[in-house]
N, C-alpha and C. Protein backbone atom coordinates (compact mmCIF):
# COMPACT_ATOMS: atom_id res chain seq x y z
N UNK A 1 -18.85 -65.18 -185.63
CA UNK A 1 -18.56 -63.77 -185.53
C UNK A 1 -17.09 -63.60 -185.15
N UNK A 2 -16.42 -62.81 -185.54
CA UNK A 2 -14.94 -62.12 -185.39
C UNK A 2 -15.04 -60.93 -184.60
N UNK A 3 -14.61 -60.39 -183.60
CA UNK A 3 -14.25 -59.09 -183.44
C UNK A 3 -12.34 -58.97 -183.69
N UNK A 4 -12.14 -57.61 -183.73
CA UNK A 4 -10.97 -56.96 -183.92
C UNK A 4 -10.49 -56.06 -183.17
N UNK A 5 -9.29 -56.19 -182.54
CA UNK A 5 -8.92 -55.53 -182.00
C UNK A 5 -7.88 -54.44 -182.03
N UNK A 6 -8.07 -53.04 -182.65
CA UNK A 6 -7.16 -52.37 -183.44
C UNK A 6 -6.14 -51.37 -182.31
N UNK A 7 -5.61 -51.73 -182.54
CA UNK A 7 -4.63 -50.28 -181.23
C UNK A 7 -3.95 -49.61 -182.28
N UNK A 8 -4.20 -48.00 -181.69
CA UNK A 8 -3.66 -46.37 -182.43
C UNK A 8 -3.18 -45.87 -182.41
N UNK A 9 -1.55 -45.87 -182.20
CA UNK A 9 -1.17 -44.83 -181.69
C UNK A 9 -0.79 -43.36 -182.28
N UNK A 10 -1.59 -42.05 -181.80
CA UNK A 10 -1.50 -41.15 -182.44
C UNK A 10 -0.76 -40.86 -182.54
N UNK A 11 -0.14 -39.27 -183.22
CA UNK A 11 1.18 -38.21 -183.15
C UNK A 11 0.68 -37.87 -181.68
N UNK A 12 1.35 -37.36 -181.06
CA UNK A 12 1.12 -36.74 -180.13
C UNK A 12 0.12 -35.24 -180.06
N UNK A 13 -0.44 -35.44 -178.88
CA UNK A 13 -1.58 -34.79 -178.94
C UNK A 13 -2.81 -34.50 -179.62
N UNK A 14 -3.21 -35.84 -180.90
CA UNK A 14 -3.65 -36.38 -181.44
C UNK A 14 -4.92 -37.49 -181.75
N UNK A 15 -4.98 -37.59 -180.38
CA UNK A 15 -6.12 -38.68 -180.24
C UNK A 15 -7.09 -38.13 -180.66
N UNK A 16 -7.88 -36.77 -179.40
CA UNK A 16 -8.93 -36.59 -180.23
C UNK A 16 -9.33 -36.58 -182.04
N UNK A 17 -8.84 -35.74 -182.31
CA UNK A 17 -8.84 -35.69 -184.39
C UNK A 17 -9.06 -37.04 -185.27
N UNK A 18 -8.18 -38.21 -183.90
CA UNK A 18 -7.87 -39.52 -185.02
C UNK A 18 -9.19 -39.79 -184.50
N UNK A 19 -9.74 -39.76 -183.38
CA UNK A 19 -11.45 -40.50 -183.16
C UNK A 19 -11.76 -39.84 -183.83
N UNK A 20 -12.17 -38.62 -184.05
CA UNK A 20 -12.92 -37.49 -185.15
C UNK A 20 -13.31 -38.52 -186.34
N UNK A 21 -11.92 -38.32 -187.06
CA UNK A 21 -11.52 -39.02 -188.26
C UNK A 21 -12.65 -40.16 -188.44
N UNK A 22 -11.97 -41.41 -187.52
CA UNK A 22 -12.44 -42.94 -187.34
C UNK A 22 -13.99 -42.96 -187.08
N UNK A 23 -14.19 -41.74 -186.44
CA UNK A 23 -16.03 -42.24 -186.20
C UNK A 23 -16.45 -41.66 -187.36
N UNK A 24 -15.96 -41.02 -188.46
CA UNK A 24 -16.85 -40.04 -189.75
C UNK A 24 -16.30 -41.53 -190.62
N UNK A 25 -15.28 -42.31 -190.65
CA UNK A 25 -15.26 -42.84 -191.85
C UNK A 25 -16.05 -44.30 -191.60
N UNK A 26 -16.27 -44.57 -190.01
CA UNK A 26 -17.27 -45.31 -189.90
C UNK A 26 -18.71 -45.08 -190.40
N UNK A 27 -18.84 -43.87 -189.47
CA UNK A 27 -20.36 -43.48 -189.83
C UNK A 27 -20.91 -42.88 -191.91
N UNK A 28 -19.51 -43.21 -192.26
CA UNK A 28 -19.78 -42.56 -193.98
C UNK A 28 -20.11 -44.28 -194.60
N UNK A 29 -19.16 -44.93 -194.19
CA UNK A 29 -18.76 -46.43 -195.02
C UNK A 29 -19.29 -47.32 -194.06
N UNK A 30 -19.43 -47.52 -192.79
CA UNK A 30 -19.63 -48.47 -192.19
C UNK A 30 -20.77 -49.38 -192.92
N UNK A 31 -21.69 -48.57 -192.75
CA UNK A 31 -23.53 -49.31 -192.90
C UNK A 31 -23.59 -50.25 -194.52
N UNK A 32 -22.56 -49.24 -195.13
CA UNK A 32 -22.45 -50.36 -196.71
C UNK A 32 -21.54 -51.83 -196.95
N UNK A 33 -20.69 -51.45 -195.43
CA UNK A 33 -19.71 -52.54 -195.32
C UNK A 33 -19.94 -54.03 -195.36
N UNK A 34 -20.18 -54.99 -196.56
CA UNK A 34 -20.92 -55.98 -195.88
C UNK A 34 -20.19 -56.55 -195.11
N UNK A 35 -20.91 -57.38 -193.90
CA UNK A 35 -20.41 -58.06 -193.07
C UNK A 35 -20.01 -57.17 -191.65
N UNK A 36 -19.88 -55.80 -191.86
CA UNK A 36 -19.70 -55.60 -190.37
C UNK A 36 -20.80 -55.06 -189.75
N UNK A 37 -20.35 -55.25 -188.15
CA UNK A 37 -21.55 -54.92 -187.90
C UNK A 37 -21.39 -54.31 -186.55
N UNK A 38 -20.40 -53.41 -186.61
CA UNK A 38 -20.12 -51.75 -185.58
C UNK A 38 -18.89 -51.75 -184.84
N UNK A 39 -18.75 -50.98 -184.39
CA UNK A 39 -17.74 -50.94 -183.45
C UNK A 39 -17.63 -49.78 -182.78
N UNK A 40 -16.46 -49.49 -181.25
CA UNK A 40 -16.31 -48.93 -180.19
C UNK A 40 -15.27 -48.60 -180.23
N UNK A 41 -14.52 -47.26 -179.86
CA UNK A 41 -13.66 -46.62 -179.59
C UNK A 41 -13.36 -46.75 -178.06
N UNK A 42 -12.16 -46.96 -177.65
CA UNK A 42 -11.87 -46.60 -176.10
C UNK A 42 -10.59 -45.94 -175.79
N UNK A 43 -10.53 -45.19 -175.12
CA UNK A 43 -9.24 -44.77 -174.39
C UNK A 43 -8.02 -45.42 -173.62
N UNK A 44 -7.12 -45.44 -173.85
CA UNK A 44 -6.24 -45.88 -172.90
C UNK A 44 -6.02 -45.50 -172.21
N UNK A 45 -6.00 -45.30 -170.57
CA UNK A 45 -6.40 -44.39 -169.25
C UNK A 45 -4.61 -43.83 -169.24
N UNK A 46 -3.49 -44.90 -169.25
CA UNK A 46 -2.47 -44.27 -169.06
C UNK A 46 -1.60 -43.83 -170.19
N UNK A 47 -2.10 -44.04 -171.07
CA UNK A 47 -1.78 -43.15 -172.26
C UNK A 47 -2.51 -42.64 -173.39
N UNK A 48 -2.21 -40.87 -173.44
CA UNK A 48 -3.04 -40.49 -173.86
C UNK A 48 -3.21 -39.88 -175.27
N UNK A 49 -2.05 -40.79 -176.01
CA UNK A 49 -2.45 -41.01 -177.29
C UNK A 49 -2.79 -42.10 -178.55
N UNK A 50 -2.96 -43.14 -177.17
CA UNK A 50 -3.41 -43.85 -177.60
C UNK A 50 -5.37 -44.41 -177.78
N UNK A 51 -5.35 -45.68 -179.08
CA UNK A 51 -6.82 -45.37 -179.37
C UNK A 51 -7.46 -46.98 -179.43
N UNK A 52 -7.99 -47.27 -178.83
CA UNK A 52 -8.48 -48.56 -179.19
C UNK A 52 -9.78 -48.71 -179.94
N UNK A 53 -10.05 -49.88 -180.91
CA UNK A 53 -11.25 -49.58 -181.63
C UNK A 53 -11.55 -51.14 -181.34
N UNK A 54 -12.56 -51.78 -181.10
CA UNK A 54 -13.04 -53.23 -181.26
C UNK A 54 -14.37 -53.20 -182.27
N UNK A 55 -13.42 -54.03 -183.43
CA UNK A 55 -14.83 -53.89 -184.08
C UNK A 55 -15.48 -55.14 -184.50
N UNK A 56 -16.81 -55.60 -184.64
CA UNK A 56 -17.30 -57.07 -184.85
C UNK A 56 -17.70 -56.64 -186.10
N UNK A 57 -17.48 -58.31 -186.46
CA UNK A 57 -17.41 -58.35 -188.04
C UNK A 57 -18.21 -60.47 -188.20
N UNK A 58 -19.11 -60.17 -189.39
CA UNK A 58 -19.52 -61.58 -189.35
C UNK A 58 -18.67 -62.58 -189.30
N UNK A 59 -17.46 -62.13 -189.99
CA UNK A 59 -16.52 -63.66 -190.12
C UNK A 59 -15.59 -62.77 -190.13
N UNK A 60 -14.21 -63.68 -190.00
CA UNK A 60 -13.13 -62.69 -190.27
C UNK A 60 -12.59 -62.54 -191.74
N UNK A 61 -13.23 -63.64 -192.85
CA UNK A 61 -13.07 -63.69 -193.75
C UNK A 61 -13.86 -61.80 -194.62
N UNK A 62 -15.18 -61.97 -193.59
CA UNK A 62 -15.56 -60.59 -194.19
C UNK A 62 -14.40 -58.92 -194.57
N UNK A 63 -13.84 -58.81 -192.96
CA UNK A 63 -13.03 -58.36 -192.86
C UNK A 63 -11.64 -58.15 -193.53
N UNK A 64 -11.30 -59.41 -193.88
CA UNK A 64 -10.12 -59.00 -195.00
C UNK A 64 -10.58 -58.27 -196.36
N UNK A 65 -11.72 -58.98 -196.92
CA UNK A 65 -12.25 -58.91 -197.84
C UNK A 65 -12.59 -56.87 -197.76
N UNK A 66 -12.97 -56.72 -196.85
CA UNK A 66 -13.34 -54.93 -196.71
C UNK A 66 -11.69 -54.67 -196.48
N UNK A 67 -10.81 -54.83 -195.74
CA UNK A 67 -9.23 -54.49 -195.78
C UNK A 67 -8.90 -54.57 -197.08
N UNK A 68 -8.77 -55.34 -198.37
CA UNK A 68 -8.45 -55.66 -199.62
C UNK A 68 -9.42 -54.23 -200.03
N UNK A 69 -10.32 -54.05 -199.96
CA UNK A 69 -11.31 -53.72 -201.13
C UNK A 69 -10.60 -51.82 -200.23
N UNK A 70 -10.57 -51.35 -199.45
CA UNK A 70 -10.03 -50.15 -198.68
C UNK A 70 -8.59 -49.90 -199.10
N UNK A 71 -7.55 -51.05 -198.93
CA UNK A 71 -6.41 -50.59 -199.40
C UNK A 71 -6.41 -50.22 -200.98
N UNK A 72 -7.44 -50.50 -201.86
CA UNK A 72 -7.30 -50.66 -203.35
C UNK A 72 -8.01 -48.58 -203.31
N UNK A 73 -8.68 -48.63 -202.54
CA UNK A 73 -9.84 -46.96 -202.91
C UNK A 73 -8.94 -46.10 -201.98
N UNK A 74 -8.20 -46.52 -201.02
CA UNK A 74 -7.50 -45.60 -200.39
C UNK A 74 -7.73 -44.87 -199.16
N UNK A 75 -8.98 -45.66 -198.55
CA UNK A 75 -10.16 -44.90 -197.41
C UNK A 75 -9.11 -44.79 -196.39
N UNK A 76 -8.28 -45.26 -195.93
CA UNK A 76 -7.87 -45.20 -194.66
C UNK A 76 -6.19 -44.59 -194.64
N UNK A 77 -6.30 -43.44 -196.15
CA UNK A 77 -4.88 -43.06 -196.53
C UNK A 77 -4.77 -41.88 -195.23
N UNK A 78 -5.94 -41.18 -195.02
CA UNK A 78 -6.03 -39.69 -193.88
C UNK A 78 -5.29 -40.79 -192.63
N UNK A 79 -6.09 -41.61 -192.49
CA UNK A 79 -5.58 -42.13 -190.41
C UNK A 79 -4.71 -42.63 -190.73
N UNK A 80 -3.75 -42.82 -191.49
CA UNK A 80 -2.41 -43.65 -191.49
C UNK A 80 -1.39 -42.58 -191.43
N UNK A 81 -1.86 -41.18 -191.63
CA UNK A 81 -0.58 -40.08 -191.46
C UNK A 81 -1.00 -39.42 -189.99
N UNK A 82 -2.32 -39.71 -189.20
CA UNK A 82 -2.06 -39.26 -188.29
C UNK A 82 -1.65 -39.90 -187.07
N UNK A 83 -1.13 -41.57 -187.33
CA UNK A 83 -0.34 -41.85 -187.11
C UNK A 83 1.01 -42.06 -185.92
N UNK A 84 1.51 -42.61 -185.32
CA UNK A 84 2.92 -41.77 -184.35
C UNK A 84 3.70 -43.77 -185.01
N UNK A 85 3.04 -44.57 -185.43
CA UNK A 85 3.69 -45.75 -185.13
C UNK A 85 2.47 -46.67 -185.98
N UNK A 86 2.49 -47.55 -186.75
CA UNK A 86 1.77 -48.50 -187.38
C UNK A 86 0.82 -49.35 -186.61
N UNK A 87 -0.43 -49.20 -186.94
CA UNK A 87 -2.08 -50.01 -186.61
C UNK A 87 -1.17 -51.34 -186.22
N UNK A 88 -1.85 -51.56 -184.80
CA UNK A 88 -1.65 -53.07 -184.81
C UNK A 88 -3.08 -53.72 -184.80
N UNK A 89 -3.37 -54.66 -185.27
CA UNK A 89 -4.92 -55.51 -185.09
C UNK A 89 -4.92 -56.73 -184.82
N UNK A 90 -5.47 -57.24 -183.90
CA UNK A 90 -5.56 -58.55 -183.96
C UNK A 90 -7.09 -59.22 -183.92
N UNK A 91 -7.21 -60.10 -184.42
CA UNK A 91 -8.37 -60.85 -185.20
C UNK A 91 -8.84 -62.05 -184.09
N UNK A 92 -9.90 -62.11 -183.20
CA UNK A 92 -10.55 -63.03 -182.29
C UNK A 92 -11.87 -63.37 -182.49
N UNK A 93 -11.97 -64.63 -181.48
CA UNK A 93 -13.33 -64.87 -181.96
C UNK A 93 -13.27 -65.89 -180.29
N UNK A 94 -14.51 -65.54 -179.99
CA UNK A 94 -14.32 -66.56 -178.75
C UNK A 94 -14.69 -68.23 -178.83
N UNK A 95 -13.96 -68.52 -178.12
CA UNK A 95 -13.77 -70.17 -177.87
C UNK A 95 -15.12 -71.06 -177.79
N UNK A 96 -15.36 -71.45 -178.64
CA UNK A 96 -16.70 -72.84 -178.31
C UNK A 96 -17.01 -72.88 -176.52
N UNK A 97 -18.60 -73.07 -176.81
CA UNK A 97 -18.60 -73.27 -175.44
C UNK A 97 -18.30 -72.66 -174.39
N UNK A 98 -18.01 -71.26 -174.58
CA UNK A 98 -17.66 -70.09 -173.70
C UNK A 98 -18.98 -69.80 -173.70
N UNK A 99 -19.46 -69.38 -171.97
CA UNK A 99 -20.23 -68.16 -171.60
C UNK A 99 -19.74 -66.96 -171.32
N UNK A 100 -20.21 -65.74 -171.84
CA UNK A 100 -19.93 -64.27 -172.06
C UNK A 100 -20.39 -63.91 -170.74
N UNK A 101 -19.64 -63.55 -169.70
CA UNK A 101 -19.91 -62.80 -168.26
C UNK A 101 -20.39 -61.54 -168.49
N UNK A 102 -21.43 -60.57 -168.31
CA UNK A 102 -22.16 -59.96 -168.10
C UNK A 102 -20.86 -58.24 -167.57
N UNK A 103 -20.65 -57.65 -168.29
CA UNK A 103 -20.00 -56.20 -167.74
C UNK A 103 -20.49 -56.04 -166.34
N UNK A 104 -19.26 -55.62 -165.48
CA UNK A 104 -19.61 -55.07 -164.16
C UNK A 104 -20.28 -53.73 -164.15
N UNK A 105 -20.13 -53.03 -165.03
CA UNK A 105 -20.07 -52.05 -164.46
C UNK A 105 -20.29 -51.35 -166.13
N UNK A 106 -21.47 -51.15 -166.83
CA UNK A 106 -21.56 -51.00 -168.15
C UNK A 106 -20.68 -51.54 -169.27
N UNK A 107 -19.93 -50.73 -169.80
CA UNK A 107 -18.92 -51.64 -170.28
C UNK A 107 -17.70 -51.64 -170.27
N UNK A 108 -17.45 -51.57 -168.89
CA UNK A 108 -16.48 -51.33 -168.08
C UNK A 108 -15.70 -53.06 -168.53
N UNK A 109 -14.58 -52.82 -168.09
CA UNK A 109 -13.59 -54.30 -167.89
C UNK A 109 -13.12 -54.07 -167.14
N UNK A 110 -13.23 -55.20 -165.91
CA UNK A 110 -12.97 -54.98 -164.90
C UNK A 110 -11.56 -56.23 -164.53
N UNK A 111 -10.36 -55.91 -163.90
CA UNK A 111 -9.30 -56.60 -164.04
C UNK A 111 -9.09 -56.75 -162.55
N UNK A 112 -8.82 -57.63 -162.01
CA UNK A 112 -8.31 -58.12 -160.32
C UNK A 112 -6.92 -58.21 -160.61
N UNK A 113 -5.87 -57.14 -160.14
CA UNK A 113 -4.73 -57.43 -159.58
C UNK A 113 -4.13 -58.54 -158.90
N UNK A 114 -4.80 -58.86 -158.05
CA UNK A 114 -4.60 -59.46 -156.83
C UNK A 114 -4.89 -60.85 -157.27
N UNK A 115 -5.28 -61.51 -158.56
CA UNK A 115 -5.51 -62.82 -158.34
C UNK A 115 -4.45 -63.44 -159.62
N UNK A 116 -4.16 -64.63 -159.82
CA UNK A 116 -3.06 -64.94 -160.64
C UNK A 116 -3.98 -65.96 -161.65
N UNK A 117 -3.45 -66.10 -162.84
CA UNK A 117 -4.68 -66.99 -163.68
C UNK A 117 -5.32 -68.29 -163.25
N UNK A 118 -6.67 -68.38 -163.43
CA UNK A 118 -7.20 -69.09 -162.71
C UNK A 118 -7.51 -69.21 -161.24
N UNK A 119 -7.44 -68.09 -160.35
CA UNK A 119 -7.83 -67.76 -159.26
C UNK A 119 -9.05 -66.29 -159.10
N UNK A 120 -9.66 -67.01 -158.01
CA UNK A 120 -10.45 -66.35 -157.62
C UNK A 120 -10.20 -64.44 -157.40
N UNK A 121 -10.62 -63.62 -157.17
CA UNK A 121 -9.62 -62.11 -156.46
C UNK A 121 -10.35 -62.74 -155.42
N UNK A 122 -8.91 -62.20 -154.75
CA UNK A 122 -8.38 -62.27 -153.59
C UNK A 122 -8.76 -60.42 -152.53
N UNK A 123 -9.45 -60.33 -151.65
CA UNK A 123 -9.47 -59.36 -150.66
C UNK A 123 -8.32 -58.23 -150.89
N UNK A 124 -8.14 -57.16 -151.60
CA UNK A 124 -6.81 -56.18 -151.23
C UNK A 124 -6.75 -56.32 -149.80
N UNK A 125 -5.81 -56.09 -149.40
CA UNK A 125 -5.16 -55.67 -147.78
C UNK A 125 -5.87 -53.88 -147.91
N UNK A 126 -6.00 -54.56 -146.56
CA UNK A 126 -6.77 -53.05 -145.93
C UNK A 126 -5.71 -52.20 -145.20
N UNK A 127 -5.58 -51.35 -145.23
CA UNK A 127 -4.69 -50.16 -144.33
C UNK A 127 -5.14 -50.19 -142.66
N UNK A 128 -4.09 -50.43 -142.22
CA UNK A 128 -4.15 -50.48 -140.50
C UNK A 128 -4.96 -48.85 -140.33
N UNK A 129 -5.39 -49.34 -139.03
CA UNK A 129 -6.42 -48.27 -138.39
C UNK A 129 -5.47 -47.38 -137.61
């Protein structure tokens, strides 16, 4: 399995419309797509025109193959003018032998400041009394 990781950045003041957009041309084309198999929209908390989409796909070979066959019909000519700066995507797949840790907090991602790679988090400092 492949997931994808697409970042959006809208025109300004824009986000909502481009999810609009992205969830109708999912929910029109997705289900015929062979090989994929859904994806999630998220927000970027400190900026707010930006759009993240992660989408899983059987292989990543599937995926080009639906990118080729989209750039030829033109499906994705509307979200490319709404636009502020060019789709970036990047293409993953997790590592052999990885166990998938369980969301804290639905599907929340949860990030520790406080610890440096490969360390434990570390206690924040507490505010004197």
């Amino acid at each position: 399995m492949a997931k994808v990781i697409v970042e959006l950045q809208a025109k300004p003041g824009r986000r909502a419309e481009l999810k609009r957009l992205i969830e109708s041309i999912v929910a029109e084309r997705g289900p015929s797509q062979r090989g994929f198999l859904g994806s999630t929209r998220y927000e970027v908390l400190d900026d707010p025109d930006r759009l993240i989409e992660i989408a899983d796909w059987e292989s990543a070979q599937a995926r080009v193959t639906h990118m080729q066959e989209s750039t030829g019909t033109g499906t994705y000519e509307p979200l490319l003018g709404m636009l502020a700066a060019p789709f970036r995507a990047t293409v993953i797949r997790q590592l052999p032998g990885v166990v998938s840790p369980r969301p804290v907090h639905g599907d929340a991602l949860v990030s520790f400041p406080n610890a440096g790679p490969g360390e434990r988090p570390r206690p924040a400092a507490q505010p004197a009394s």
